[in-house]
Protein backbone atom coordinates (compact mmCIF):
# COMPACT_ATOMS: atom_id res chain seq x y z
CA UNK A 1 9.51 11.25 -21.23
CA UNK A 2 9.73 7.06 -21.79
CA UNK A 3 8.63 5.44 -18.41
CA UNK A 4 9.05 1.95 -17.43
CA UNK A 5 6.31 0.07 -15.00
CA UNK A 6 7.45 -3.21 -13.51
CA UNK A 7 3.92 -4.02 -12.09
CA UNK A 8 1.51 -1.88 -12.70
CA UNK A 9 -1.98 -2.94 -12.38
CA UNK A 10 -1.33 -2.81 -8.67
CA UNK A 11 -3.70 -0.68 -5.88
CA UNK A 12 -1.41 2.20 -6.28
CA UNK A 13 0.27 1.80 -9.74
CA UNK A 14 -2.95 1.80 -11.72
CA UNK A 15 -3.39 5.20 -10.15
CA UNK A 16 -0.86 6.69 -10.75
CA UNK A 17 -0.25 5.11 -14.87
CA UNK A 18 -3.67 6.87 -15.46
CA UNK A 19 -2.96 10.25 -14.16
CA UNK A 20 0.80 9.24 -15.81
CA UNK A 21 -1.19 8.96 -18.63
CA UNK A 22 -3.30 12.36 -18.99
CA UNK A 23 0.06 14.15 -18.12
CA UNK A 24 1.13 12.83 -21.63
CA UNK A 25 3.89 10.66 -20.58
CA UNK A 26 4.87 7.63 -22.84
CA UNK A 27 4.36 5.15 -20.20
CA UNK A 28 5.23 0.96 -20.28
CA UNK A 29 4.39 -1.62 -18.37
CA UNK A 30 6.20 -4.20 -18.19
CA UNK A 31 4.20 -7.84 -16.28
CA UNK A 32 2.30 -10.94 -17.32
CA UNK A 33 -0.29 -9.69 -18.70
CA UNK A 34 -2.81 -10.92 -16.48
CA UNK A 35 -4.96 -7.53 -15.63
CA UNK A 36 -3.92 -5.02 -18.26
CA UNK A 37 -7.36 -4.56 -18.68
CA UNK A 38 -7.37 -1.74 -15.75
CA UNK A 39 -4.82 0.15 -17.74
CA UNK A 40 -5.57 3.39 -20.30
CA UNK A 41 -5.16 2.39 -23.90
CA UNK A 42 -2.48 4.42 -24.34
CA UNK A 43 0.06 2.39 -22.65
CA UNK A 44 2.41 0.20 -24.25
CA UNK A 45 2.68 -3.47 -22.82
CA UNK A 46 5.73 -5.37 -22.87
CA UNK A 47 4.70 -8.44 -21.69
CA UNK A 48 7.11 -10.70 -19.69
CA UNK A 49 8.07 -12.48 -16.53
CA UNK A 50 10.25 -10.36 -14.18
CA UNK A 51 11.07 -13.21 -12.52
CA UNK A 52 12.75 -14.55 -16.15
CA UNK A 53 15.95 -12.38 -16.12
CA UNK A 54 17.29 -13.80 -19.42
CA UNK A 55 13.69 -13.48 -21.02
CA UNK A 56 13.58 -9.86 -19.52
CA UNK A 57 16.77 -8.99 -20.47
CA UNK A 58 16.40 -9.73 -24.16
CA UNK A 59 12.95 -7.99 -24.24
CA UNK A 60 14.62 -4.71 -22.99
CA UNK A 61 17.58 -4.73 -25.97
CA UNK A 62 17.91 -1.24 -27.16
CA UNK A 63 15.33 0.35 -25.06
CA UNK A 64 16.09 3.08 -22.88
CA UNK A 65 14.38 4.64 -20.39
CA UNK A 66 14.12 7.80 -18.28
CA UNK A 67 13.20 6.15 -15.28
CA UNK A 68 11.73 2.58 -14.38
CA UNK A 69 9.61 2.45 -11.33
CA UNK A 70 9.60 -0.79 -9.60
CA UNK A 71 6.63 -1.94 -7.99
CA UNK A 72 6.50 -5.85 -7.38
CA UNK A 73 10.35 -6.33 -5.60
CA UNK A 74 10.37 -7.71 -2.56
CA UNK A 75 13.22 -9.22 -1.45
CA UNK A 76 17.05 -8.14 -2.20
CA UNK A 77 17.20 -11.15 -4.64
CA UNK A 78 14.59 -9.08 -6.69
CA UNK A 79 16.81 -5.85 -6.23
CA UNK A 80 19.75 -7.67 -7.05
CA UNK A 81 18.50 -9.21 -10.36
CA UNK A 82 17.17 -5.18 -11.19
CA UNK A 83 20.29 -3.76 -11.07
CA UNK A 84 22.01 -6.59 -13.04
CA UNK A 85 18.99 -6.12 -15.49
CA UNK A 86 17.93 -2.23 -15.42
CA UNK A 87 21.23 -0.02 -14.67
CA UNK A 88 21.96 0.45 -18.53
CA UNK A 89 18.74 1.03 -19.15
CA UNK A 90 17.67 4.16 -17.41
CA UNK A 91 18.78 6.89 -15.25
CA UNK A 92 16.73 6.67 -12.50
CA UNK A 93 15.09 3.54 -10.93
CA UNK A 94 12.65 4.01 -8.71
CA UNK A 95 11.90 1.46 -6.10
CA UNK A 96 8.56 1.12 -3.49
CA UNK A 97 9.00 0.54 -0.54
CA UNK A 98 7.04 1.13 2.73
CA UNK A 99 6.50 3.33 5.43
CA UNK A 100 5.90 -0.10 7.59
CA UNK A 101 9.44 -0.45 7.54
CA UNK A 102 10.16 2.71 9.87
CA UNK A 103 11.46 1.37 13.85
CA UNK A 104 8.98 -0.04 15.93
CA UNK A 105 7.76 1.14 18.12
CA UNK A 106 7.91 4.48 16.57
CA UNK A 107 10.53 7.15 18.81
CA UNK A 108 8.31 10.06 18.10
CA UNK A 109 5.20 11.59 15.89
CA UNK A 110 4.75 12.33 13.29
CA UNK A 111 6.88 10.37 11.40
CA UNK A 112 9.69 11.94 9.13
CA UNK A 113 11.94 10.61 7.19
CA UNK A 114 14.92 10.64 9.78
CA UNK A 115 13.41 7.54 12.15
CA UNK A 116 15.35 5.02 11.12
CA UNK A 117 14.57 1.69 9.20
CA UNK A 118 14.26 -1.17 11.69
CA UNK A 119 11.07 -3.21 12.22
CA UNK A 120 11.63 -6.53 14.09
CA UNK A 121 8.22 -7.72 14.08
CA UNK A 122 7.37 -8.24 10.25
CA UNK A 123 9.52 -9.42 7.60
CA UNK A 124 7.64 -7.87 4.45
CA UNK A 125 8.92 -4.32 6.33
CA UNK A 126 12.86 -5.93 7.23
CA UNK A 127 13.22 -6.74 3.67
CA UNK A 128 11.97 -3.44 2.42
CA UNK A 129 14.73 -2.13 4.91
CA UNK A 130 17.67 -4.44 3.12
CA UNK A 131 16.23 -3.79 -0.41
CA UNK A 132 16.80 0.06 0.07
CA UNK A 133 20.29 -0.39 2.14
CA UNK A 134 21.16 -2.78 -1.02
CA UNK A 135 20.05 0.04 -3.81
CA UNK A 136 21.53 3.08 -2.31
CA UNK A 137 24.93 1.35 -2.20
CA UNK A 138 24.70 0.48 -5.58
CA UNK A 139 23.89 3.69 -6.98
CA UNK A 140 25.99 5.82 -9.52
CA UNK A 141 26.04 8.81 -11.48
CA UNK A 142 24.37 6.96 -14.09
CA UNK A 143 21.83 4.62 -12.41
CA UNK A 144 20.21 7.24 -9.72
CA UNK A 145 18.03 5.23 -7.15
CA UNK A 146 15.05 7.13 -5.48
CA UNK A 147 13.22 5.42 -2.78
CA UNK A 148 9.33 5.86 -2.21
CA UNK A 149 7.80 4.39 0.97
CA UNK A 150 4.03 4.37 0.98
CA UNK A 151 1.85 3.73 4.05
CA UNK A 152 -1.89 3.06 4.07
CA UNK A 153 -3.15 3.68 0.62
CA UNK A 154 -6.73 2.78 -0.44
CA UNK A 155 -8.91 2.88 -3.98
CA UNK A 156 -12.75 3.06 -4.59
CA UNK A 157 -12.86 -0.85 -3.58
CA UNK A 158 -11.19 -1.37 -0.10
CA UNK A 159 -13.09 -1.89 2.78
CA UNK A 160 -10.42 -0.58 5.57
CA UNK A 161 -10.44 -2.45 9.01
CA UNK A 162 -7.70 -4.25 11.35
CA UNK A 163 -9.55 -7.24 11.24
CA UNK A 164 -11.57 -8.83 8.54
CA UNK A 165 -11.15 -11.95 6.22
CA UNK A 166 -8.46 -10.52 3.30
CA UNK A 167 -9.85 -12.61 0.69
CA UNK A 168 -13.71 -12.36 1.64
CA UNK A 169 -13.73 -8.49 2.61
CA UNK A 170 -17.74 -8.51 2.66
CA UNK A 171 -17.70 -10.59 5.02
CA UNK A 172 -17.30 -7.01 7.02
CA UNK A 173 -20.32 -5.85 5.54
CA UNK A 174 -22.65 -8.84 6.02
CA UNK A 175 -21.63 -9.07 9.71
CA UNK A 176 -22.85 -5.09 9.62
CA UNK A 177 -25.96 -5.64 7.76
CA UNK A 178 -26.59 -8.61 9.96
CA UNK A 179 -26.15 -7.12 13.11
CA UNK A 180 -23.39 -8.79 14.32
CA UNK A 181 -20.72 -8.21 16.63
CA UNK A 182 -18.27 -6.01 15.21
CA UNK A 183 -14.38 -6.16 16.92
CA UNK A 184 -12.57 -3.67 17.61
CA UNK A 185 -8.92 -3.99 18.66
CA UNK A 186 -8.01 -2.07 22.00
CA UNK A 187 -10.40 1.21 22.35
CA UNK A 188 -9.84 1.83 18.79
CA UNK A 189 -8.27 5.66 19.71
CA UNK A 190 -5.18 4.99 17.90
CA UNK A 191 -4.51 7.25 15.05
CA UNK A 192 -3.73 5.95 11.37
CA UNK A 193 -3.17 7.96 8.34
CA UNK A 194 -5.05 6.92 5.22
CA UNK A 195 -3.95 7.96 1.82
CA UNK A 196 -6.45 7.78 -1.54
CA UNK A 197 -4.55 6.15 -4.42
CA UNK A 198 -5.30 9.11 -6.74
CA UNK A 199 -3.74 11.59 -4.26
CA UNK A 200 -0.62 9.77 -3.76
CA UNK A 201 -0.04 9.56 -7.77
CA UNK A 202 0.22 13.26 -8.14
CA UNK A 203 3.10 13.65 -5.95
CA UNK A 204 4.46 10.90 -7.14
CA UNK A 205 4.58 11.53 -10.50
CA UNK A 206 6.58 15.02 -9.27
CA UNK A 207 9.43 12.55 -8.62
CA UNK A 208 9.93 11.16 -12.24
CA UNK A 209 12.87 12.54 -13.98
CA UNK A 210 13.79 14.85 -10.70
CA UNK A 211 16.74 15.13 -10.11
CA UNK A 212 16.09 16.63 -6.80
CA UNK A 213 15.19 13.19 -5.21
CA UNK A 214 18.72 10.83 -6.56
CA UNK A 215 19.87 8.98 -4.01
CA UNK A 216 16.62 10.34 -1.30
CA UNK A 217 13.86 8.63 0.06
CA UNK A 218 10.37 9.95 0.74
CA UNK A 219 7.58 8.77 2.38
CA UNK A 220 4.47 9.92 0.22
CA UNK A 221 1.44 9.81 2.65
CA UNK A 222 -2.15 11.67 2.98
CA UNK A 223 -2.33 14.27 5.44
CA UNK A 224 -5.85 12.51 6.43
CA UNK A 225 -5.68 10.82 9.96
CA UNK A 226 -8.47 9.11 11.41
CA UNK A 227 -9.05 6.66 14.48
CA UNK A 228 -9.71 3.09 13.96
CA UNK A 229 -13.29 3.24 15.49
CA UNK A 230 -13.79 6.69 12.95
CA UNK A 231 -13.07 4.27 10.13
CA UNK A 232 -15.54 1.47 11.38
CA UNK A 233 -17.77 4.34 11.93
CA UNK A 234 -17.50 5.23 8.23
CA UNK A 235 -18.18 2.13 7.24
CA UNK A 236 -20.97 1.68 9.29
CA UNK A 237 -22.46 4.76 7.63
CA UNK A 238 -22.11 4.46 4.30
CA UNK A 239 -23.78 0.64 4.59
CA UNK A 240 -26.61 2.67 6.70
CA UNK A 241 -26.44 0.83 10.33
CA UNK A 242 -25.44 1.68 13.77
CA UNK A 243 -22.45 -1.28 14.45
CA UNK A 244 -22.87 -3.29 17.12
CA UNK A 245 -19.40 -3.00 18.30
CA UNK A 246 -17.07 -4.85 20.76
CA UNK A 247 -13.70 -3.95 21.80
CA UNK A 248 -11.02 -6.83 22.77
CA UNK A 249 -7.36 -6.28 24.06
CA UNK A 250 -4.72 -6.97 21.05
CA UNK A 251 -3.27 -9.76 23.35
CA UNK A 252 -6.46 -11.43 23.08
CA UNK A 253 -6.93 -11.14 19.81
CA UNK A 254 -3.45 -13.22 19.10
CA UNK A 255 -4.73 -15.78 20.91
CA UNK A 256 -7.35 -16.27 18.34
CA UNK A 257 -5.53 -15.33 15.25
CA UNK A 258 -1.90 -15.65 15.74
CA UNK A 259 -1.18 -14.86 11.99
CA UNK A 260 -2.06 -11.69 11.93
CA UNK A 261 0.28 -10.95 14.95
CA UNK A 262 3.89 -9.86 12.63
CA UNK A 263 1.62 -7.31 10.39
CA UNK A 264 -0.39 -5.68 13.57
CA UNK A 265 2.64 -5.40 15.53
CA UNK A 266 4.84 -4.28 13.02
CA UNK A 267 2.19 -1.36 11.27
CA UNK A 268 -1.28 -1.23 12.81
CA UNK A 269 -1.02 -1.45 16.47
CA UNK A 270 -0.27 2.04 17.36
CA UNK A 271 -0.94 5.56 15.94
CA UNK A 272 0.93 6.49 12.58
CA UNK A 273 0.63 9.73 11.89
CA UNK A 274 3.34 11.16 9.03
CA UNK A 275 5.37 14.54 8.91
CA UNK A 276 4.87 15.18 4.73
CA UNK A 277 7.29 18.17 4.64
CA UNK A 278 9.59 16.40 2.70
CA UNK A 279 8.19 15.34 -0.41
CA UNK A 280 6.42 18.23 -0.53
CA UNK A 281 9.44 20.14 -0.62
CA UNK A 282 10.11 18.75 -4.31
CA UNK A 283 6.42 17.51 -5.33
CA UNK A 284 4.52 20.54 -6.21
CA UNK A 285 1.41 18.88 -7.34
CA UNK A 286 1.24 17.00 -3.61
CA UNK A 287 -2.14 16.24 -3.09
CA UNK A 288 -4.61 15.19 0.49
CA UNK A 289 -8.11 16.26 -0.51
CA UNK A 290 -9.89 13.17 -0.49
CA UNK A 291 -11.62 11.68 2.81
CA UNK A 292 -12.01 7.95 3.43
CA UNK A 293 -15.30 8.77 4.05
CA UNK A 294 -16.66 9.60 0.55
CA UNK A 295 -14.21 6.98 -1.09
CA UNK A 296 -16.10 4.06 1.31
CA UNK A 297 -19.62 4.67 0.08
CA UNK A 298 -18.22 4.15 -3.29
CA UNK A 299 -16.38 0.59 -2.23
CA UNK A 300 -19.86 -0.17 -0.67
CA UNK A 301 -21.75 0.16 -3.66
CA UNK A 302 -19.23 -1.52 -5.52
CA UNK A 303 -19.83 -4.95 -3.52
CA UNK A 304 -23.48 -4.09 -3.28
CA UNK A 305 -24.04 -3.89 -7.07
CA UNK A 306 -21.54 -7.14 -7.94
CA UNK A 307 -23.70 -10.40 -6.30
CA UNK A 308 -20.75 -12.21 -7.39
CA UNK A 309 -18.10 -10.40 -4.73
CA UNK A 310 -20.84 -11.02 -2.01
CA UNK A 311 -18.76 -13.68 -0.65
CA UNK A 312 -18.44 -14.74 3.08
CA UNK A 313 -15.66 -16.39 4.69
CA UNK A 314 -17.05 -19.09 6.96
CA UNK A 315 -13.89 -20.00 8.58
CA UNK A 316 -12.99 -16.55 9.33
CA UNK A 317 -16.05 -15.94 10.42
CA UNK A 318 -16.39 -18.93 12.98
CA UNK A 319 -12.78 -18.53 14.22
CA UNK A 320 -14.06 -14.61 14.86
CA UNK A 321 -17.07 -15.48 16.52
CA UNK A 322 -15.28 -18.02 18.84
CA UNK A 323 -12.80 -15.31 20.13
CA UNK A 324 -16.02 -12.92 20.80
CA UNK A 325 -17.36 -15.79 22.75
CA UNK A 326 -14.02 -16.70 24.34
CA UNK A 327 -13.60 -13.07 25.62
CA UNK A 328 -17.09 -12.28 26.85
CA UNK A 329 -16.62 -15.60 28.95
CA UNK A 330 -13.65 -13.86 30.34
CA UNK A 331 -15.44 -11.39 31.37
């Protein structure tokens, strides 16, 4: 079976193009070039621009594929371009989207695929929402659109929180190790489903080439739930301290950090917690072994044996100590 990879050197992708791999598919990946070093040697790069369509279009002459997955689109500009590009190319294409995108606030738990699409708070998820509307119009008996919507999904090197400095993440771990006041949001009792890259690639890797899921969609999730002060907790643990925590109201929070306000309230606010049913109904190899909680002491170790990663964000860090100060004035 020839597979096509737009992306691929992603959180998720690299997961699942090694295990992609070992099943003996003939995988390519298709990207810059930029991190290909994360990839088995087995895979064939085509190297390109995505974002060239004339450039991409001449690279795929006379290739054909059984299905493309799409990892890196966006926007329905980027869907757009993929049919133009991909639809005599290959009979499935396979497009990731996310779970985010589900209505918000949620009607009911656990989340199956029947809540509808509709999340007014964050644009990444709206977009997600138009790309799919977009591809499953477009469809036909020989360009078959599936549609995969991850949620929370995590590799040996993420250090999981609501609130922490994205590009600095050990700044997390140095406010730990230092003792210092650790936020977090509300009480912390929501519930949120957490899903190990390596998990997620076996069942998705059921949905290659099956015919089963043309023209569905599927959330692919872990069946792993944990509260957001469990997963500070496991954190905590696996860096060997007791956290000195502090818990402040969302709507304080915002006051503080107002950017983080359309991703929060559109995904992490309140309990997620996902029905799996369906894909399991056509992925056979569906996988949830793996807890957080041994994956974490892993991502610790990681930052604690690379100096170079040990990186703090002062700004972040001065802007969160200000809204601890700001709230226990409050109070």
């Amino acid at each position: 079976m020839n597979i096509l990879f737009i992306g691929g050197t992603g959180i998720i992708s690299t997961a699942v193009s090694k295990l992609a791999v070992e099943r003996g598919m003939n995988l390519f990946v298709l990207n810059r070039g930029k991190h290909n070093d994360v990839l088995p040697k087995e895979v064939h790069i085509l190297q390109g621009d995505i974002y060239d369509e004339e450039g991409i279009a001449t690279l795929l002459e006379g290739k054909y594929f059984d299905a493309i997955v799409q990892w890196i689109a966006f926007t329905v500009e980027h869907v757009e371009r993929d049919v133009r590009l991909f639809k005599d190319h290959t009979d499935q294409y396979i497009f990731i989207s996310s779970a985010s995108a589900y209505q918000k606030p949620l009607p009911f738990l656990p989340i199956t695929e029947e809540v509808p699409l509709d999340n007014p708070y964050w644009q990444y998820s709206k977009n997600k929402q138009l790309c799919e509307e977009y591809l499953l119009s477009h469809q036909s008996n020989k360009f078959h659109v599936t549609i995969i919507r991850p949620s929370h999904t995590y590799n040996e090197k993420m250090l999981i929180s609501q609130l922490n400095s994205p590009s600095h993440p050990y700044t997390l771990l140095d406010r730990m190790y230092q003792n210092k006041p650790i936020i977090i949001p509300d009480e912390g009792m929501q519930l949120w489903t957490l899903t190990y890259n390596m998990d997620f690639a076996h069942a998705f890797l059921d949905v290659i080439g099956n015919p089963e899921t043309y023209g569905e969609y599927y959330h692919i999730t872990s069946d792993k739930v944990y509260t957001w002060e469990r997963i500070n907790e496991m954190i905590a643990e696996a860096c060997g301290v007791t956290p000195n925590i502090i818990y402040i109201p969302w709507d304080v929070i915002f006051e503080h950090f107002p950017e983080w306000k359309p991703e929060i309230l559109g995904d992490k606010q309140k309990s997620a917690v996902f029905d799996n049913s369906k894909i399991k109904s056509v992925a056979p190899s569906y996988k949830s072994e793996t807890d957080y909680g041994d994956i974490v002491k892993q991502a610790v170790e990681y930052y604690r044996n690379n100096p170079e990663l040990q990186t703090i964000d002062t700004t972040f860090n001065g802007r969160y100590d200000a809204l601890i100060k700001a709230y226990d004035q409050e109070d």
